[in-house]
Protein backbone atom coordinates (compact mmCIF):
# COMPACT_ATOMS: atom_id res chain seq x y z
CA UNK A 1 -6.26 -10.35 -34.30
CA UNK A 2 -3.53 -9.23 -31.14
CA UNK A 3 -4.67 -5.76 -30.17
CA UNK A 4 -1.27 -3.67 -30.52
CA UNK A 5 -1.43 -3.38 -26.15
CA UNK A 6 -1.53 -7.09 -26.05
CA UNK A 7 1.96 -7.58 -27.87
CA UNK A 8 5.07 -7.35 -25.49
CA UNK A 9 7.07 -4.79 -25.26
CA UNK A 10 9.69 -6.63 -27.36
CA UNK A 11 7.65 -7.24 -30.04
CA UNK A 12 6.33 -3.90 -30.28
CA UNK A 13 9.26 -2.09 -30.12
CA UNK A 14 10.34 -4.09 -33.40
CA UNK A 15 7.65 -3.43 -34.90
CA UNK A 16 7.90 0.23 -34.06
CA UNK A 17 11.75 0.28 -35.57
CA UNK A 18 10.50 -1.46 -38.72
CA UNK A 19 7.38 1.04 -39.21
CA UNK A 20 4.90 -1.47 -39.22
CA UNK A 21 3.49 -0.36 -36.38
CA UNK A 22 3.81 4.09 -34.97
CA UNK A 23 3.81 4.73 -31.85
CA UNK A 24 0.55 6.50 -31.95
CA UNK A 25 -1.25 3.13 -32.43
CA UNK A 26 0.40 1.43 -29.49
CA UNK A 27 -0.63 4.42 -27.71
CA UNK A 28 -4.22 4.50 -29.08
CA UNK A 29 -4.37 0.53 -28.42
CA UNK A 30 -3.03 1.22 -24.43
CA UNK A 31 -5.62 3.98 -23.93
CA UNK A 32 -8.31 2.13 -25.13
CA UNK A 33 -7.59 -0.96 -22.97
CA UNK A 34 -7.28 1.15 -19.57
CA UNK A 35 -10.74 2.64 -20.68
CA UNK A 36 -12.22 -0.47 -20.67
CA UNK A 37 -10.93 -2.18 -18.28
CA UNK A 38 -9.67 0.31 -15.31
CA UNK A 39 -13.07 1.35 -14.15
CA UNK A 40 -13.26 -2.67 -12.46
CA UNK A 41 -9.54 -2.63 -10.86
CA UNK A 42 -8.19 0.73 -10.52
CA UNK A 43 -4.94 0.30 -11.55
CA UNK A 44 -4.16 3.90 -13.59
CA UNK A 45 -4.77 6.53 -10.91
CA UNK A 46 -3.21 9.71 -12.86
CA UNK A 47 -3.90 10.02 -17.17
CA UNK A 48 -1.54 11.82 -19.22
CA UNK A 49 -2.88 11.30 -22.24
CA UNK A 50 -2.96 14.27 -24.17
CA UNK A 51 0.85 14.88 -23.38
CA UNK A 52 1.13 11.51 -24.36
CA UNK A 53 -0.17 11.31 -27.55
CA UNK A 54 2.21 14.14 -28.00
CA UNK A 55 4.93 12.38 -27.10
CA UNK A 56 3.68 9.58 -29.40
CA UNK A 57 3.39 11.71 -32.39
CA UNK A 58 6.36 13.33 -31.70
CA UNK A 59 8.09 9.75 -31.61
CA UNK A 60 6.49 9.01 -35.11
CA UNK A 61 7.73 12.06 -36.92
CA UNK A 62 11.68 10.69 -35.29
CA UNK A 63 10.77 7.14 -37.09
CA UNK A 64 10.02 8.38 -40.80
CA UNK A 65 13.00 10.60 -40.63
CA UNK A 66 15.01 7.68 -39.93
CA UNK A 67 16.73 9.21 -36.76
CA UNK A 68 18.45 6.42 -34.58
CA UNK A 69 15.79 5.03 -32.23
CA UNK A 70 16.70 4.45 -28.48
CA UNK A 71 15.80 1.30 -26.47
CA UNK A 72 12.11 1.91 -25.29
CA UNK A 73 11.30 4.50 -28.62
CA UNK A 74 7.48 4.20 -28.41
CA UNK A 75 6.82 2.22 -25.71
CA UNK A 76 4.26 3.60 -23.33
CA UNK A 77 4.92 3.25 -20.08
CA UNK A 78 3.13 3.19 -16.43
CA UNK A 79 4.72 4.95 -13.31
CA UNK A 80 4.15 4.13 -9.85
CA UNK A 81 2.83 7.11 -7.89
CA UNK A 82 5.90 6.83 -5.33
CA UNK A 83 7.71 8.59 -8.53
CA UNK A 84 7.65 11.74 -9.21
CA UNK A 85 6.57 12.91 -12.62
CA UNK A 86 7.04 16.59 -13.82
CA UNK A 87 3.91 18.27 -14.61
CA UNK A 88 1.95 14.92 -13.39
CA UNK A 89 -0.09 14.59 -10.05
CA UNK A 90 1.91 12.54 -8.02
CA UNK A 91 0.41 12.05 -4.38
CA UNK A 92 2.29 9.00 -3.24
CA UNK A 93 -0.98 7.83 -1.89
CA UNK A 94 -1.54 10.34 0.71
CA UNK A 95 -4.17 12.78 1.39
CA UNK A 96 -1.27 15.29 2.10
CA UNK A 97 -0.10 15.33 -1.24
CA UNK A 98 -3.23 14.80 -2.82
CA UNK A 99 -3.13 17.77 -5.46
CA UNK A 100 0.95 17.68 -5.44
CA UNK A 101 2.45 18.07 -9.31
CA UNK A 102 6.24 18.10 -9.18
CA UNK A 103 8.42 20.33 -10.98
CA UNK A 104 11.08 17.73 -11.88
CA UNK A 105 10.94 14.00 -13.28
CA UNK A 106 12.57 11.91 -10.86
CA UNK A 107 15.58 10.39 -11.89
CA UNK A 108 14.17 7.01 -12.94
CA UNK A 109 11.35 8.90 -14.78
CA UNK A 110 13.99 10.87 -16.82
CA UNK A 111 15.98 8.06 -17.57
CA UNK A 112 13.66 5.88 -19.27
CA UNK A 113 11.90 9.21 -20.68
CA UNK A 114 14.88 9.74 -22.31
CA UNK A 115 15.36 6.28 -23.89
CA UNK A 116 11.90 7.16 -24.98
CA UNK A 117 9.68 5.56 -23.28
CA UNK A 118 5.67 7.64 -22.99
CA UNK A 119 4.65 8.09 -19.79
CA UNK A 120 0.97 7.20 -20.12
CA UNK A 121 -0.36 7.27 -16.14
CA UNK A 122 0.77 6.86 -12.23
CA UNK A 123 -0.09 3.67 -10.91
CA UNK A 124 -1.65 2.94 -7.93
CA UNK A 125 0.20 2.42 -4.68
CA UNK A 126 -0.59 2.19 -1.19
CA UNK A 127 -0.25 5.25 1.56
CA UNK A 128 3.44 5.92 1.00
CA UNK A 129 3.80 2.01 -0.39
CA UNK A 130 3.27 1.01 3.28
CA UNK A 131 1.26 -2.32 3.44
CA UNK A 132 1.21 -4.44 0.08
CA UNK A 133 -2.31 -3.91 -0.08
CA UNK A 134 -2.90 -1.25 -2.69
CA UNK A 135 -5.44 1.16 -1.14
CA UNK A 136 -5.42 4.32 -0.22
CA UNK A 137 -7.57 7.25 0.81
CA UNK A 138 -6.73 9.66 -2.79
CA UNK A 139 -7.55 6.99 -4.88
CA UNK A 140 -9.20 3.72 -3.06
CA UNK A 141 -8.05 0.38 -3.91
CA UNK A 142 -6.95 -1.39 -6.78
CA UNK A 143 -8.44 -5.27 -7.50
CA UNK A 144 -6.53 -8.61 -8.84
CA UNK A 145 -7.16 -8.83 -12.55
CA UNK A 146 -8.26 -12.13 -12.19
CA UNK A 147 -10.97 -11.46 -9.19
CA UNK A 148 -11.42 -7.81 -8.77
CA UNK A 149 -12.58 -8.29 -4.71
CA UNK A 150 -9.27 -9.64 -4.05
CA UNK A 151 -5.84 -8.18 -3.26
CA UNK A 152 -3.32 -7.04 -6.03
CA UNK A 153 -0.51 -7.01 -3.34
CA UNK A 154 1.64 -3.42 -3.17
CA UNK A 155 3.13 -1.55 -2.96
CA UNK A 156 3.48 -1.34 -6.87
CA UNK A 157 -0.39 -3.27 -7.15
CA UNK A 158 -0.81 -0.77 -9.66
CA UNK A 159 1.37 -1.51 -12.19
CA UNK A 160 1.24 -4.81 -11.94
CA UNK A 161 -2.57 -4.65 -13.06
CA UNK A 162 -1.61 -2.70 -15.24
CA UNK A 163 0.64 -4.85 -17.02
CA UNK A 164 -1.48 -7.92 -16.55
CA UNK A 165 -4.33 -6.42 -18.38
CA UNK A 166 -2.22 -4.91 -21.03
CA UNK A 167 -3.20 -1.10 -20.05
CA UNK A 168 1.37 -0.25 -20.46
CA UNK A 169 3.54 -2.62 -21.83
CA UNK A 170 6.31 -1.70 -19.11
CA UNK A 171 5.92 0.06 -15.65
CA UNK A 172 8.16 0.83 -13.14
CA UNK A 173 7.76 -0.24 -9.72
CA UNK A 174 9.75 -0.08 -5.97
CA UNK A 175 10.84 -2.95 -3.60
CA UNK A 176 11.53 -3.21 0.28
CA UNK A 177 9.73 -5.84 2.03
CA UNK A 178 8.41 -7.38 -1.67
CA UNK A 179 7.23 -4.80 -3.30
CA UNK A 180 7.95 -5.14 -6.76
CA UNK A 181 7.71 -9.35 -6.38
CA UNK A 182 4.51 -9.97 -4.59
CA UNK A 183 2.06 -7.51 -7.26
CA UNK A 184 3.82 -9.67 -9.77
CA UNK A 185 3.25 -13.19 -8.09
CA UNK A 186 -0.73 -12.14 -7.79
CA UNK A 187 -0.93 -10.98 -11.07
CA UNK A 188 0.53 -13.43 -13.18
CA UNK A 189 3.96 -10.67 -14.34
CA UNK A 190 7.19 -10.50 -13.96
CA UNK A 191 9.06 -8.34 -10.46
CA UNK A 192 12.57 -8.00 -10.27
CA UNK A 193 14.51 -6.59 -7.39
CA UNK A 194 18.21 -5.83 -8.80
CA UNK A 195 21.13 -5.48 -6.29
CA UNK A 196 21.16 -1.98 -4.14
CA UNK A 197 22.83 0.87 -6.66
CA UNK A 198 22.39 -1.09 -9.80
CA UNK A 199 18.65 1.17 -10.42
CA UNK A 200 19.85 4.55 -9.21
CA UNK A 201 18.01 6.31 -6.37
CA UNK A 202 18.66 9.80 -5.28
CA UNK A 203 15.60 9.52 -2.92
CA UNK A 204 16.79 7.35 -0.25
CA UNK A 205 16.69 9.25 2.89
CA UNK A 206 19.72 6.48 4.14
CA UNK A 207 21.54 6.61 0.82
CA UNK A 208 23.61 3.38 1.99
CA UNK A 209 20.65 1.69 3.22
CA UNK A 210 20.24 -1.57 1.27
CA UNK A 211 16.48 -2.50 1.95
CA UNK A 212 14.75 0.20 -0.48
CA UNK A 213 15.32 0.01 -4.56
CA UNK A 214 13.56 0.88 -7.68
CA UNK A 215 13.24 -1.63 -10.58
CA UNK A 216 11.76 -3.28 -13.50
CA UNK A 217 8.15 -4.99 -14.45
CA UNK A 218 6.86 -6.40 -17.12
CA UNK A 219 4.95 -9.18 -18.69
CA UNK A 220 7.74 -11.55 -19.81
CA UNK A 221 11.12 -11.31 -19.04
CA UNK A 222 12.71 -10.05 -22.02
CA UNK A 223 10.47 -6.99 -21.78
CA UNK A 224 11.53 -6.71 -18.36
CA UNK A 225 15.46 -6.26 -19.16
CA UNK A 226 14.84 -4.03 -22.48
CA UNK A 227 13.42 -1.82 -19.54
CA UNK A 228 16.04 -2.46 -16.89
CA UNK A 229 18.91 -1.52 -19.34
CA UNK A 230 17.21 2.08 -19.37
CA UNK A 231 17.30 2.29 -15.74
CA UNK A 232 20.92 1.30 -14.95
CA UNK A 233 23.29 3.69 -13.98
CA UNK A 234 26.50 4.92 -11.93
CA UNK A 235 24.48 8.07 -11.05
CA UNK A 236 26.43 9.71 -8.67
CA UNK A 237 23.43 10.72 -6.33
CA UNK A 238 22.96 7.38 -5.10
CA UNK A 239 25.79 6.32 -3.21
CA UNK A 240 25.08 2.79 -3.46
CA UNK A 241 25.61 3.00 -7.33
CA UNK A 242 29.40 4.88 -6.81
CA UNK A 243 31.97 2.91 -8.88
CA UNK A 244 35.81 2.95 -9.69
CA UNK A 245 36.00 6.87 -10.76
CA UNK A 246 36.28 7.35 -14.64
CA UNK A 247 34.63 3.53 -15.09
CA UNK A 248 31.78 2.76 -16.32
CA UNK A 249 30.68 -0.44 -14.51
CA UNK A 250 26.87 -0.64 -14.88
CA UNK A 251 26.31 -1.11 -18.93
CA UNK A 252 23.23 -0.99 -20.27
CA UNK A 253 24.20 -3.48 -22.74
CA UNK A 254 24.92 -6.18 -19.91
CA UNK A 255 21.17 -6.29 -19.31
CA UNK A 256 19.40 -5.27 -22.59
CA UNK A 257 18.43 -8.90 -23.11
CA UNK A 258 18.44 -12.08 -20.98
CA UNK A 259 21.86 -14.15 -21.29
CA UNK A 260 21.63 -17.61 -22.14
CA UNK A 261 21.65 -20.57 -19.72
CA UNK A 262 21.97 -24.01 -19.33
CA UNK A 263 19.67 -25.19 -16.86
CA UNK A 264 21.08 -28.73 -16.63
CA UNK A 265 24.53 -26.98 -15.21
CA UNK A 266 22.56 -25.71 -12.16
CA UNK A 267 22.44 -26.45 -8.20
CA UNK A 268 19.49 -25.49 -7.14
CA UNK A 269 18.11 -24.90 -3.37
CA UNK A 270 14.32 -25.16 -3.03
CA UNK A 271 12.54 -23.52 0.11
CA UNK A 272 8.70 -22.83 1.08
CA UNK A 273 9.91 -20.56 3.89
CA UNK A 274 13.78 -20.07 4.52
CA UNK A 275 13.17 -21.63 7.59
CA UNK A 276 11.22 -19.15 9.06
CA UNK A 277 8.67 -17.78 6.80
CA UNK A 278 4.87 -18.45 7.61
CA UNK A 279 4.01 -19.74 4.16
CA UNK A 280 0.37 -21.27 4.22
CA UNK A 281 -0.17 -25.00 3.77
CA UNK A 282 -1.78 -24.30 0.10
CA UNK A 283 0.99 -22.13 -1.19
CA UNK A 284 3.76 -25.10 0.32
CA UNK A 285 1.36 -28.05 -1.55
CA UNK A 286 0.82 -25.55 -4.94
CA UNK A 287 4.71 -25.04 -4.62
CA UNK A 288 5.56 -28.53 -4.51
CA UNK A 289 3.37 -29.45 -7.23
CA UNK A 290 4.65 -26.92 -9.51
CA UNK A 291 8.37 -28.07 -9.06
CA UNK A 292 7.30 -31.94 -9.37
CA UNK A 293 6.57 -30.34 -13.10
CA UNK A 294 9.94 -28.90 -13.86
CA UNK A 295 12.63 -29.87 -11.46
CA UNK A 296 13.80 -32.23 -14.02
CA UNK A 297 14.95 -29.17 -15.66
CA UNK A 298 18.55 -28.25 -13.49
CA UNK A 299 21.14 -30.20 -12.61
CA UNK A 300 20.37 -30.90 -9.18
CA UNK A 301 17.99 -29.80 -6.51
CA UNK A 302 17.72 -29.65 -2.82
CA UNK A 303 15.53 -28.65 -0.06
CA UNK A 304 18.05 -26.48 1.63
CA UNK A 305 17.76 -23.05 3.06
CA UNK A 306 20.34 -20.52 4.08
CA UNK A 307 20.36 -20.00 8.08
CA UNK A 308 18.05 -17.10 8.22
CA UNK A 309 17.78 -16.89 12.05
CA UNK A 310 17.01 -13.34 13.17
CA UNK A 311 15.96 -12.03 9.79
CA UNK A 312 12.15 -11.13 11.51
CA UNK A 313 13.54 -8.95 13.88
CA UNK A 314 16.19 -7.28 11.78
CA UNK A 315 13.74 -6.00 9.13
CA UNK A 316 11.58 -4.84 11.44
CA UNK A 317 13.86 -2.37 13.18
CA UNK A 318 15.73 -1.15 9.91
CA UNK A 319 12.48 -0.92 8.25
CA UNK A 320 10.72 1.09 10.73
CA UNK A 321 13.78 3.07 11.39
CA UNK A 322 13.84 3.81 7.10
CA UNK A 323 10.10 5.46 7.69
CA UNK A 324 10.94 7.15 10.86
CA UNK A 325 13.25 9.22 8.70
CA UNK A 326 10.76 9.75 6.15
CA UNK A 327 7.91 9.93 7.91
CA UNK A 328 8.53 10.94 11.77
CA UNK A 329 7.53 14.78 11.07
CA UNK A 330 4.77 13.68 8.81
CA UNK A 331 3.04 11.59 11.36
CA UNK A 332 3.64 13.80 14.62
CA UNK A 333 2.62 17.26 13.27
CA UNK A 334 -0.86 15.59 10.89
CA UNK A 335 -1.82 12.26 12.82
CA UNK A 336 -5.12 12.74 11.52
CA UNK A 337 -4.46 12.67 7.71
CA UNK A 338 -2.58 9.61 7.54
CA UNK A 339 -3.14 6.02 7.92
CA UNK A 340 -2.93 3.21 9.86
CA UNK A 341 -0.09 1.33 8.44
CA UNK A 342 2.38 4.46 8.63
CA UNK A 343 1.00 5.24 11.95
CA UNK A 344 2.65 1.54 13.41
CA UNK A 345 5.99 1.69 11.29
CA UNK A 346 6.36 5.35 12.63
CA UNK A 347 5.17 4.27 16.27
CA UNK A 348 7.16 1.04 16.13
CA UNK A 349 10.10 3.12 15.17
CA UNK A 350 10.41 5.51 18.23
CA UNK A 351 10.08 2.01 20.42
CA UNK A 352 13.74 1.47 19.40
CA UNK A 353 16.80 2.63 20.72
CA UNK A 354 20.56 3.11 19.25
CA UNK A 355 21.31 -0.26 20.95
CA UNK A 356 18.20 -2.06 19.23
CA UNK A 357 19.45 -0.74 15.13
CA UNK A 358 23.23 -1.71 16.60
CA UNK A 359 21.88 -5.22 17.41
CA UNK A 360 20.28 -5.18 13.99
CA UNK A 361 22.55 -4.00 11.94
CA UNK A 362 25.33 -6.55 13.29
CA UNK A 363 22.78 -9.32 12.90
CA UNK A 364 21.94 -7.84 9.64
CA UNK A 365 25.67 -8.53 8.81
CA UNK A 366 25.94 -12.04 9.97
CA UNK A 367 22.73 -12.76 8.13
CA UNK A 368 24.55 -11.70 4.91
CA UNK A 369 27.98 -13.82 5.71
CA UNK A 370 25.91 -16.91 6.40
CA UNK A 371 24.29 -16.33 3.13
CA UNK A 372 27.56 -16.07 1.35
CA UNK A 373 28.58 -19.23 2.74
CA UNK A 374 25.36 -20.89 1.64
CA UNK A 375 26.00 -19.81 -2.24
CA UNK A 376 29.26 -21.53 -2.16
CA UNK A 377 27.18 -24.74 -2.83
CA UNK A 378 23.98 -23.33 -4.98
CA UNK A 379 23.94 -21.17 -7.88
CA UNK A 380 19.93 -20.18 -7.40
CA UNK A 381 17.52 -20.56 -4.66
CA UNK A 382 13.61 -20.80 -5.70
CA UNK A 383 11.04 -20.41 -3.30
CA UNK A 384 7.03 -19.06 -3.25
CA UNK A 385 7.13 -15.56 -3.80
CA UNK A 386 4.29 -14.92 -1.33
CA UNK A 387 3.16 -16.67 1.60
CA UNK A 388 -0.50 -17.17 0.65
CA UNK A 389 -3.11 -17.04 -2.16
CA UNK A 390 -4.74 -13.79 -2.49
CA UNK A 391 -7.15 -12.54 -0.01
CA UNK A 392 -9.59 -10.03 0.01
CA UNK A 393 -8.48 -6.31 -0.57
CA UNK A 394 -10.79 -5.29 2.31
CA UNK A 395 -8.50 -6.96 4.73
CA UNK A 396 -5.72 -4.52 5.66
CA UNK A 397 -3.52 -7.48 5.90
CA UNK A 398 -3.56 -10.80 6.66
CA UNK A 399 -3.76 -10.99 10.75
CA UNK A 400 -3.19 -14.54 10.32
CA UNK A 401 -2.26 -17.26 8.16
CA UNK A 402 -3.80 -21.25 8.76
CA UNK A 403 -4.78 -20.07 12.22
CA UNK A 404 -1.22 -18.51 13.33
CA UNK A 405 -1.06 -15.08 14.11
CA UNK A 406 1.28 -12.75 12.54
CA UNK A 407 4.12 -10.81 13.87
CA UNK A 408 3.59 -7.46 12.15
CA UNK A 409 1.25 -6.25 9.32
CA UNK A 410 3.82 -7.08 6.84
CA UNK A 411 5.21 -10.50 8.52
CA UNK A 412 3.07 -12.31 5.49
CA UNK A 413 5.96 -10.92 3.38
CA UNK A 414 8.68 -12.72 4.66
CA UNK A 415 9.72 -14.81 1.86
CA UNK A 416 10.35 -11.96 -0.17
CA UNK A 417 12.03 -9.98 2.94
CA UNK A 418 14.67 -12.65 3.77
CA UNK A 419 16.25 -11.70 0.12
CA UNK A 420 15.98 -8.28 0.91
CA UNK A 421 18.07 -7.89 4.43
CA UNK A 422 20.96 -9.38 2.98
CA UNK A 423 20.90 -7.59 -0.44
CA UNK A 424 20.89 -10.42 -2.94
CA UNK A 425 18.74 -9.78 -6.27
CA UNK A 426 15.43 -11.45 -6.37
CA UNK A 427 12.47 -11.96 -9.33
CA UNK A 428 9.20 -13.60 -9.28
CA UNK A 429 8.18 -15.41 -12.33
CA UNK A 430 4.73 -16.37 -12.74
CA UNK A 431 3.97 -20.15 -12.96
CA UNK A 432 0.27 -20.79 -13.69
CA UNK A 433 -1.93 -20.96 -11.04
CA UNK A 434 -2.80 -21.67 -7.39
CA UNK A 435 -5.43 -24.37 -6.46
CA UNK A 436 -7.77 -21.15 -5.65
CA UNK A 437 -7.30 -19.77 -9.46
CA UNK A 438 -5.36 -17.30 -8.61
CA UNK A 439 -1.88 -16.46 -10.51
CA UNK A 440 1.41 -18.37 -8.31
CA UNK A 441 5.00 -16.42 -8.31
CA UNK A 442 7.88 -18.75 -7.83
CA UNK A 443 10.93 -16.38 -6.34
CA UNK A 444 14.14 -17.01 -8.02
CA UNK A 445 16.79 -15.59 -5.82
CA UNK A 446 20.66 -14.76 -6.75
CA UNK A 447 23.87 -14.69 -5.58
CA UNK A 448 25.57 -11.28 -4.60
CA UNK A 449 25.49 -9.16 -7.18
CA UNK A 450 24.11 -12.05 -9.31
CA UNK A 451 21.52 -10.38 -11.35
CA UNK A 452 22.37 -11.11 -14.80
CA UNK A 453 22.41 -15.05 -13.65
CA UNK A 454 18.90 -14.70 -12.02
CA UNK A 455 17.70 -12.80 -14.79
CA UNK A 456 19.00 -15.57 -17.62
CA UNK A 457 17.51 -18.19 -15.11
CA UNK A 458 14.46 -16.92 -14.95
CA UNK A 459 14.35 -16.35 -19.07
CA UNK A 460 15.14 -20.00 -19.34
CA UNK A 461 12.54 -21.32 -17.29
CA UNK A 462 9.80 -19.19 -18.64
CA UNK A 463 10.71 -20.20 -21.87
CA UNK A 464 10.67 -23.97 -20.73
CA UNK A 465 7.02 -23.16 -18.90
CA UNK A 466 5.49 -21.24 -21.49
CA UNK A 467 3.98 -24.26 -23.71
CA UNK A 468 2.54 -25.97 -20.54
CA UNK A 469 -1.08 -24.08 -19.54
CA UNK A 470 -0.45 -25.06 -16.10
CA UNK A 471 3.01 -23.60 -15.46
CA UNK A 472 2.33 -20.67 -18.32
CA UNK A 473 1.77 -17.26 -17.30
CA UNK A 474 -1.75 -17.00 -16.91
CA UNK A 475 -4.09 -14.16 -18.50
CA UNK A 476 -6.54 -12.50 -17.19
CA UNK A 477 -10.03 -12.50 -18.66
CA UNK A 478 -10.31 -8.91 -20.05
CA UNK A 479 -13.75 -9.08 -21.61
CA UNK A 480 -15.45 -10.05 -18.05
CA UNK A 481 -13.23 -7.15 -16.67
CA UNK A 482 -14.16 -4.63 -19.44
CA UNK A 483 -18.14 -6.09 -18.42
CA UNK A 484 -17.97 -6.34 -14.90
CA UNK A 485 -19.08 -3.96 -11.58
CA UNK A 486 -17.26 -0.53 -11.34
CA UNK A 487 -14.51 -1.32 -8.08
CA UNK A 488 -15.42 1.94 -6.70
CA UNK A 489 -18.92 1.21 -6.24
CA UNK A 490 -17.43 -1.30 -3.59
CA UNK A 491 -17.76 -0.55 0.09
CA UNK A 492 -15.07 0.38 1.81
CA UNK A 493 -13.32 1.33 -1.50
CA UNK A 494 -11.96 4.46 -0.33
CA UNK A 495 -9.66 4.64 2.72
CA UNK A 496 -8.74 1.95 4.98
CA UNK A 497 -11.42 0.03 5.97
C-alpha cells in the first residue's frame, strides 16, 4: 500500500479536495518518513511540527465545511533555510545567524502559505548557498539519497532530499550558478529556474540583477507547476517582476498545469558543454546514451551550441560582485565565523574594478544577443545538467574533473551557469541513472521568457520516459536509508572539512 508521503503532490491534493484523504494524514505520513529516514542524510534541518499539525487540522476543519480550497490546501511543504520563515529558525547556514527566528515570512513563504501550503521544516543549504555542496557549520552536511557519503549538490541539497525520499511533497528552492537544477539532477527530482521576475524576490540586494531567483521543486513535473502557480506574481518589490501598470501579466492559471506538446514539432539543439563547459567523459558517454533512447521523440535534433564565449569570466565577476554586496561587511568585520567558500567570492570580489563589471556586463549583453540569434533556429536546447557524477560530500568541490583543473570552486557548474548569464529559463528532469548508479539530470533550456514551453517539454518527455526503468526517475531505497549509519556520526560532518 502507497504511504500517503509517497503520492505526488497532485494526487494528494485530489485526494485532499475529495476527503478521502485530511490533511492531517499527509502530515502524519511526511513526519513519519523524515523520522525515519533524516537521521542518514540530513535533509530537514529546522521541525515545525507542532505548528504544523495545527495548520493541518486547521486545514481539515476548512474541508468538511466545504469552504473553497486553494491550490496547495494540505500540502506540506519544505523551505530552504535561505528563506525566511516567521517564528522558524532560519540561519541561512551560518554560524552568525545560528539562533536567528524572523519576525516576518518572506514573501515566497507567505505566498504559498497562503495558497495553503504547511510549512513542515527548513531545508538544508550550504553557508549562505555558496558552494553546491550542502554543508555547513549549524547543521553539517546533507547526503545523496541514493549513497549517503556522496554529494546532494546545493545550494537547495536539502530539499531536494527531501523530496526524493518523500519527507514534503513540494519544497522551495533558489538558483544562481545551478542551484535549484544540480540538487535535482543528483537526486533523481525535478529543478526549475523560471525567467528573472516571474518568482518574486524582494531580497535581491541588485533588484535588476538577473543571475539570482527563487523557484519550484518537486518530484514530477506536474507537482512542480501546481507549486509554481502559487509563487508567481507582479509583486511590486521586485523590480524584475514590474509589468504594464493596472495588468496583470503573470497568471497563476498560465502555469497551474503543464501545457500540452507535440514533441514531433520540435528542433532540438543537443550539447554536453555549450562549448565550454568541463563536462566529464562519463557524464558526455551517459548523455549520449540516454538521447540514443529518446531522440526519436522530436522533430529534429542537432549537436549545436549557442556561442558562449566569455560566459566563464562574466559569471565570475557579476557573481562575486552579487556577494560582495551581501556579504562584504559580513566577511571583513567576523572573518573568523565564516567559511571558506564566502571568504573567495568576497575576496575575489574586491580583486575587481568598475572597468572589470563594465567589461562584464557588456559581454554579459552580447552573450544574451548571440543567444537570441541561436533560438531563431531551435525551440529547446538539452544538455547534462551537471558536469559529473556525484562525488563525495567531503570534497569541498571538485578541484578537478578527468585530470583538468578547475577555474573556480564553482567552475563544475557551468552547464547550468551558461543558462543563467543570459536569463533564459532552465529545468532538469531526471532520466534514470549514470553508469556509477547515481540519478542523471538532463537540462532542458528555453527560449526568452519561454517557460511555459520548457515546462510542457519537459512534461512530455517525462511522460514518454516514465515506463522505461532506465530513463524513469529513479527512487531511492528508503528502507536501507531508514536502516543505515546516522550521517552525523561521519567525520568531518560538521563544518568544512
Amino acid at each position: 500500500m502507497t504511504e500517503p508521503c509517497d503520492l505526488s503532490a497532485v494526487e494528494a491534493r485530489a485526494l485532499i479536495g475529495a476527503k478521502k484523504l485530511s490533511a492531517s494524514e499527509l502530515l502524519e505520513s511526511c513526519i513519519r518518513r523524515t523520522d525515519a529516514v533524516d537521521p542518514a542524510v540530513n535533509a530537514m534541518v529546522a521541525r515545525d511540527d507542532e505548528r504544523a499539525r495545527a495548520a493541518a487540522e486547521a486545514a481539515d476543519a476548512m474541508t468538511m465545511r466545504g469552504e473553497a480550497l486553494p491550490a496547495l490546501h494540505g500540502l506540506p511543504i519544505g523551505i530552504k533555510d535561505l528563506e525566511n520563515v516567521a517564528g522558524l529558525r532560519t540561519t541561512y547556514g551560518s554560524q552568525l545567524y545560528h539562533d536567528h527566528v524572523p519576525k516576518e515570512d518572506q514573501l515566497i513563504v507567505a505566498k504559498v502559505r497562503e495558497a495553503g501550503a504547511i510549512v513542515l521544516a527548513k531545508t538544508n543549504t550550504p553557508e549562505w548557498g555558496a558552494g553546491a555542496n550542502t554543508r555547513n557549520a549549524v547543521y553539517g552536511a546533507t547526503g545523496n539519497p541514493f549513497d549517503p557519503v556522496k554529494s546532494a549538490a546545493g545550494s537547495s541539497g536539502g530539499s531536494a532530499v527531501a523530496l526524493a525520499t518523500g519527507m514534503v511533497p513540494i519544497a522551495t528552492g533558489s538558483d544562481t550558478g545551478g542551484s535549484l537544477r544540480n540538487p535535482a539532477a543528483y537526486c533523481g527530482i525535478v529543478g526549475f529556474r523560471p525567467t528573472p521576475g516571474l518568482v518574486p524576490s524582494e531580497k535581491r540586494p541588485f533588484g535588476w540583477s538577473p543571475l539570482p531567483v527563487l523557484g519550484p521543486m518537486a518530484r514530477t513535473v506536474p507537482d512542480l507547476c501546481l507549486l509554481l502557480s502559487s509563487m508567481i506574481g507582479d509583486d511590486a518589490a521586485d523590480p524584475l517582476a514590474t509589468t504594464v501598470h493596472g495588468s496583470t501579466i503573470r497568471r497563476a492559471a498560465d502555469f497551474a498545469r503543464p501545457g500540452t506538446i507535440d514533441l514531433a514539432s520540435l528542433r532540438v539543439a543537443i550539447t554536453p558543454d555549450f562549448g565550454f563547459a568541463p563536462t566529464e567523459k562519463h557524464i558526455r558517454k551517459v548523455f549520449a546514451d540516454k538521447l540514443s533512447a529518446f531522440a526519436s521523440l522530436f522533430g529534429a535534433v542537432e549537436e549545436a551550441t549557442p556561442d558562449c564565449a566569455g560566459t566563464d569570466e562574466t559569471f565570475e565577476v557579476l557573481r562575486a560582485v552579487g556577494f560582495l554586496a551581501n556579504l562584504h561587511d559580513t566577511v571583513r568585520d567576523t572573518p573568523e565565523m565564516v567559511g571558506p567558500n564566502v571568504r573567495a567570492n568576497v575576496e575575489e570580489g574586491l580583486r575587481y574594478g568598475a572597468l572589470d563589471i563594465a567589461r562584464a556586463l557588456k559581454r554579459q549583453t552580447a552573450i544574451y544577443q548571440r543567444w537570441q540569434g541561436f533560438f531563431e533556429n531551435y525551440d529547446v536546447i538539452l544538455s547534462p545538467a551537471v558536469t559529473l557524477s556525484p562525488r563525495p560530500w567531503a570534497e569541498l568541490y571538485p578541484a578537478e574533473i578527468d585530470g583538468q583543473p578547475t577555474r573556480t570552486y564553482f567552475h563544475w557548474l557551468a552547464l547550468a551557469y551558461a543558462a543563467t548569464t543570459v536569463g533564459h529559463p532552465a529545468i532538469s528532469l531526471p532520466v534514470g541513472l549514470d553508469d556509477n548508479g547515481m540519478p542523471f539530470g538532463l537540462q532542458i533550456v528555453g527560449p526568452r521568457g519561454g517557460d511555459a514551453k520548457v515546462l510542457a517539454v519537459a512534461a512530455a518527455l517525462e511522460a514518454a520516459l516514465a515506463g522505461d526503468p532506465l530513463t524513469a526517475r529513479p527512487v531511492p531505497n528508503i528502507a536501507r536509508l531508514a536502516a543505515g549509519p546516522r550521517i552525523d556520526a561521519v567525520p568531518g560532518f560538521l563544518g568544512f572539512g
